[in-house]
Protein backbone atom coordinates (compact mmCIF):
# COMPACT_ATOMS: atom_id res chain seq x y z
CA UNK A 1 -66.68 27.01 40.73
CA UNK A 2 -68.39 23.78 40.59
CA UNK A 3 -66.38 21.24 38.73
CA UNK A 4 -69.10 18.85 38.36
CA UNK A 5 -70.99 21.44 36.11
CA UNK A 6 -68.13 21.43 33.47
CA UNK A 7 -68.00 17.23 33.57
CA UNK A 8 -71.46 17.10 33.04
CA UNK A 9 -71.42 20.04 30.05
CA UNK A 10 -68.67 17.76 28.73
CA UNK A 11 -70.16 14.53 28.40
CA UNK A 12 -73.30 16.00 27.55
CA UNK A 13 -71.47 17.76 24.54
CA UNK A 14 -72.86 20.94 25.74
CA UNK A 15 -69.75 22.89 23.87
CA UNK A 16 -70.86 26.22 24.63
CA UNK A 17 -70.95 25.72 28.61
CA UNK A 18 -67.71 23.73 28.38
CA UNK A 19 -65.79 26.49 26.85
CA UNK A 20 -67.60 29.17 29.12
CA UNK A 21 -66.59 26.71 32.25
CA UNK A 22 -62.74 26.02 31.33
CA UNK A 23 -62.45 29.71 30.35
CA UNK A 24 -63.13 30.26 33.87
CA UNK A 25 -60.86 27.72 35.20
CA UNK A 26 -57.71 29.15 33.07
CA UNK A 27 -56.83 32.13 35.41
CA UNK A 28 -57.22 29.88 37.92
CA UNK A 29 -54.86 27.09 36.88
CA UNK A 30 -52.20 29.56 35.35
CA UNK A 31 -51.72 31.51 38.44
CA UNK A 32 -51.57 28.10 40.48
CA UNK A 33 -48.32 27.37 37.84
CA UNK A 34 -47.17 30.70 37.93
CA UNK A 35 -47.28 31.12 41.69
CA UNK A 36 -46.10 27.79 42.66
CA UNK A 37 -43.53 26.15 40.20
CA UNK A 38 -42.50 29.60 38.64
CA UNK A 39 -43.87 29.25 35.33
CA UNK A 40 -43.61 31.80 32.44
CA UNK A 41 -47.25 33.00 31.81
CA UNK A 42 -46.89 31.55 28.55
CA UNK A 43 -45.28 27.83 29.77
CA UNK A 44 -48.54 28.63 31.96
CA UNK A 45 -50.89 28.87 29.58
CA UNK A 46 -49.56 26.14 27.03
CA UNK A 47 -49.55 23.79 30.47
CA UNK A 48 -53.31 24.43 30.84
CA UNK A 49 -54.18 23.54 27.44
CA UNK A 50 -52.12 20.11 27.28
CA UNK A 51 -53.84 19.29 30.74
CA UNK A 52 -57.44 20.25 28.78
CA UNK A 53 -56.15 18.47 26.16
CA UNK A 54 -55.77 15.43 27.94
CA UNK A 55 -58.77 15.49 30.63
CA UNK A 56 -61.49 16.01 28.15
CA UNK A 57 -61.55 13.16 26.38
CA UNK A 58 -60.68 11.26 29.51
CA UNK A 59 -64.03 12.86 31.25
CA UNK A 60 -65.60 11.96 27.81
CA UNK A 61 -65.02 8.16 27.96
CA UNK A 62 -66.10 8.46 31.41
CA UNK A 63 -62.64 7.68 32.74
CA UNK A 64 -63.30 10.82 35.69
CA UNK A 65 -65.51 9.67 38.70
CA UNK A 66 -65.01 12.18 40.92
CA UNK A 67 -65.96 15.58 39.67
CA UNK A 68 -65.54 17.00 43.59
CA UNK A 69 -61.66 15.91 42.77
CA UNK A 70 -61.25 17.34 39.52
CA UNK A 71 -59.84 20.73 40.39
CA UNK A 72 -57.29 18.70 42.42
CA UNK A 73 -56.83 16.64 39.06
CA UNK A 74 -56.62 19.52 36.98
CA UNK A 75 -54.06 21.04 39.05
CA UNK A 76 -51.90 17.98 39.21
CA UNK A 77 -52.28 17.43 35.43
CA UNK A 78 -51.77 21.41 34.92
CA UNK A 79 -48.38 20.97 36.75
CA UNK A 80 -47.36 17.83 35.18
CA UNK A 81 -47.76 19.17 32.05
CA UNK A 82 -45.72 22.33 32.52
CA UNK A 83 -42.72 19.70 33.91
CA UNK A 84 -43.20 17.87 30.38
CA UNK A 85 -43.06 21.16 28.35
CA UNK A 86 -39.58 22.28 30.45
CA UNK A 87 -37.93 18.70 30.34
CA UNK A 88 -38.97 18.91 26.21
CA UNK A 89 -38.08 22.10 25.20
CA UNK A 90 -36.40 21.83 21.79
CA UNK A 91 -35.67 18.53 22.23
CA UNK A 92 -36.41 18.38 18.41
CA UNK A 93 -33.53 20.43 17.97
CA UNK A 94 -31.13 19.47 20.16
CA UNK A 95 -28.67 17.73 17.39
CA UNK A 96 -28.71 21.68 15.90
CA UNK A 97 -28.32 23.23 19.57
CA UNK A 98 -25.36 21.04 20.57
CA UNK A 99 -23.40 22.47 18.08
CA UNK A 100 -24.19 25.90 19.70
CA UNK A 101 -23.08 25.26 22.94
CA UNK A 102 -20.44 27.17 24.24
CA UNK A 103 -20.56 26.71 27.47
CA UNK A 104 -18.79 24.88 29.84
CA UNK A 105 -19.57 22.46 32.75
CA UNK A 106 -18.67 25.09 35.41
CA UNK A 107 -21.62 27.43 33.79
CA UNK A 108 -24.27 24.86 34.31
CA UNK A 109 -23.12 24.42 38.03
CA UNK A 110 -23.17 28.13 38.30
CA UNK A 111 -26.92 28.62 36.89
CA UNK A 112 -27.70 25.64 38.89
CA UNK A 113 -26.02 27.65 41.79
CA UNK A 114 -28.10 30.72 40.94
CA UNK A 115 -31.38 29.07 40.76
CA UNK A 116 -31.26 27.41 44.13
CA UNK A 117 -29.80 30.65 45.85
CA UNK A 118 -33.09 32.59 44.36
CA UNK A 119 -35.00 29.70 45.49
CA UNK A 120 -33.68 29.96 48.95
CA UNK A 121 -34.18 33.86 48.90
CA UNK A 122 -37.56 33.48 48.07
CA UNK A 123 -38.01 31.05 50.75
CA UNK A 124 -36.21 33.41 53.73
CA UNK A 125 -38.46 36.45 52.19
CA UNK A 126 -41.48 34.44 53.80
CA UNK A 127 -40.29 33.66 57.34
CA UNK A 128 -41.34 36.03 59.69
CA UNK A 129 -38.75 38.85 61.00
CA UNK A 130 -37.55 36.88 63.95
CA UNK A 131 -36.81 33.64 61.77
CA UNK A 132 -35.16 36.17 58.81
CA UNK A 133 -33.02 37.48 61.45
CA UNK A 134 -31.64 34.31 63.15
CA UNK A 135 -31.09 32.79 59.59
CA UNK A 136 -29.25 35.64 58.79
CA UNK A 137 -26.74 35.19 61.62
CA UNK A 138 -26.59 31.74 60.64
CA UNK A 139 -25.16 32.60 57.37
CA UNK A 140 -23.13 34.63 58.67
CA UNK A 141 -21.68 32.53 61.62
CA UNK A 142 -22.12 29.36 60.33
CA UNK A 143 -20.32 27.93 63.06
CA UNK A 144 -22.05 29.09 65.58
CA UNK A 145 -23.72 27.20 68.22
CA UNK A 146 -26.55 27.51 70.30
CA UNK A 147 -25.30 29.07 72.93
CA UNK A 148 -23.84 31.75 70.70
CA UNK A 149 -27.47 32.32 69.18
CA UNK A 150 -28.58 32.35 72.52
CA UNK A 151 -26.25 35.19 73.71
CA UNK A 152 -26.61 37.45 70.52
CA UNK A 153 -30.66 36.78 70.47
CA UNK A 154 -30.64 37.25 74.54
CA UNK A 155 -32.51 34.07 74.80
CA UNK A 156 -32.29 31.19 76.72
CA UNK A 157 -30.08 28.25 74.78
CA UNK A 158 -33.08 25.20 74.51
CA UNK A 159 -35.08 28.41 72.58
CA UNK A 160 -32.03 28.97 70.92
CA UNK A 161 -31.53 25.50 69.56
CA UNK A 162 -35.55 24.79 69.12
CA UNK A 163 -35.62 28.28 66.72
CA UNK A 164 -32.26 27.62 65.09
CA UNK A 165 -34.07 24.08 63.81
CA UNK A 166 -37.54 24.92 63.71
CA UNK A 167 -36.00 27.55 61.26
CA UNK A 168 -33.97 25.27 59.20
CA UNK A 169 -37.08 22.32 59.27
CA UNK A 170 -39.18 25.82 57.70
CA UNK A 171 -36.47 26.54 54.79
CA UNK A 172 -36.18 22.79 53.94
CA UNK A 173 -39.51 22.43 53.48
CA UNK A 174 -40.18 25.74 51.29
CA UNK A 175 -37.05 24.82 49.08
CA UNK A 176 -38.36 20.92 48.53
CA UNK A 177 -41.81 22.48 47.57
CA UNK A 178 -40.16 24.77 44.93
CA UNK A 179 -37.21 22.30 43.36
């Protein structure tokens, strides 16, 4: 899709073409949340609009420049928005909530424990087999070196240690992208 086309049916007030034009971008932008900070289709979706929200009167004042960048700026603002609607939910309510919570410090660690193990799942899930299997020996010999990964793998123990941190460098990044 050609961005430009929707700033220019913007600013010319060309409704009809704007509407058609960010009806087209909405699958777009809600898989892009979905996919990559594990949105709800309907945190999604409410992300989307607040980013609309925002960028059309901002293309309207002329504020936007670039219309080649503004799929990159609707994606940023599509995200950011979706952060603002997690970090603010019920935040109206919390004086009512607090009085509902029941549970304790060591349940929040837990969840937070939960959440970074399925991160770190999802993560392993995408190496190929040969990284999958040498992280799962790592897990479960945690002390093992290299030249124990180089015995059990049959390899030699500089490919040992290059795969056993190429494979950590791999997860580290995956899990940074998805916190």
């Amino acid at each position: 899709m050609d961005y430009s086309e929707l700033v220019n049916a913007i600013r010319k007030g060309d409704d009809q073409k704007a509407n058609q034009l960010c009806s087209e971008a909405i699958p777009i932008l809600k898989k892009y949340l979905i996919s990559n900070v594990d949105a709800s289709p309907v945190d999604a979706e409410d992300a989307v609009q607040k980013m609309f929200e925002y960028l059309i009167p901002k293309i309207q004042k002329n504020e936007i420049n670039s219309p080649t960048g503004l799929l990159s700026y609707m994606l940023t603002g599509a995200r950011h928005s979706y952060y603002k609607i997690v970090r603010d939910f019920d935040l109206d309510r919390y004086d009512e909530m607090k009085e509902e919570l029941v549970a304790g410090p060591e349940q929040v660690w837990k969840l937070m424990d939960d959440d970074q193990q399925s991160i770190l799942k999802r993560c392993i899930q995408k190496l190929k087999n040969h990284y999958r299997d040498l992280v799962t020996f790592i897990f479960e010999y945690p002390e093992a070196e290299s030249s124990d990964i180089a015995e059990y793998f049959n390899i030699s123990q500089n490919n040992a240690y290059t795969r056993k941190h190429r494979v950590i460098q791999k997860l580290h990044e995956c899990v940074e992208k998805h916190i």
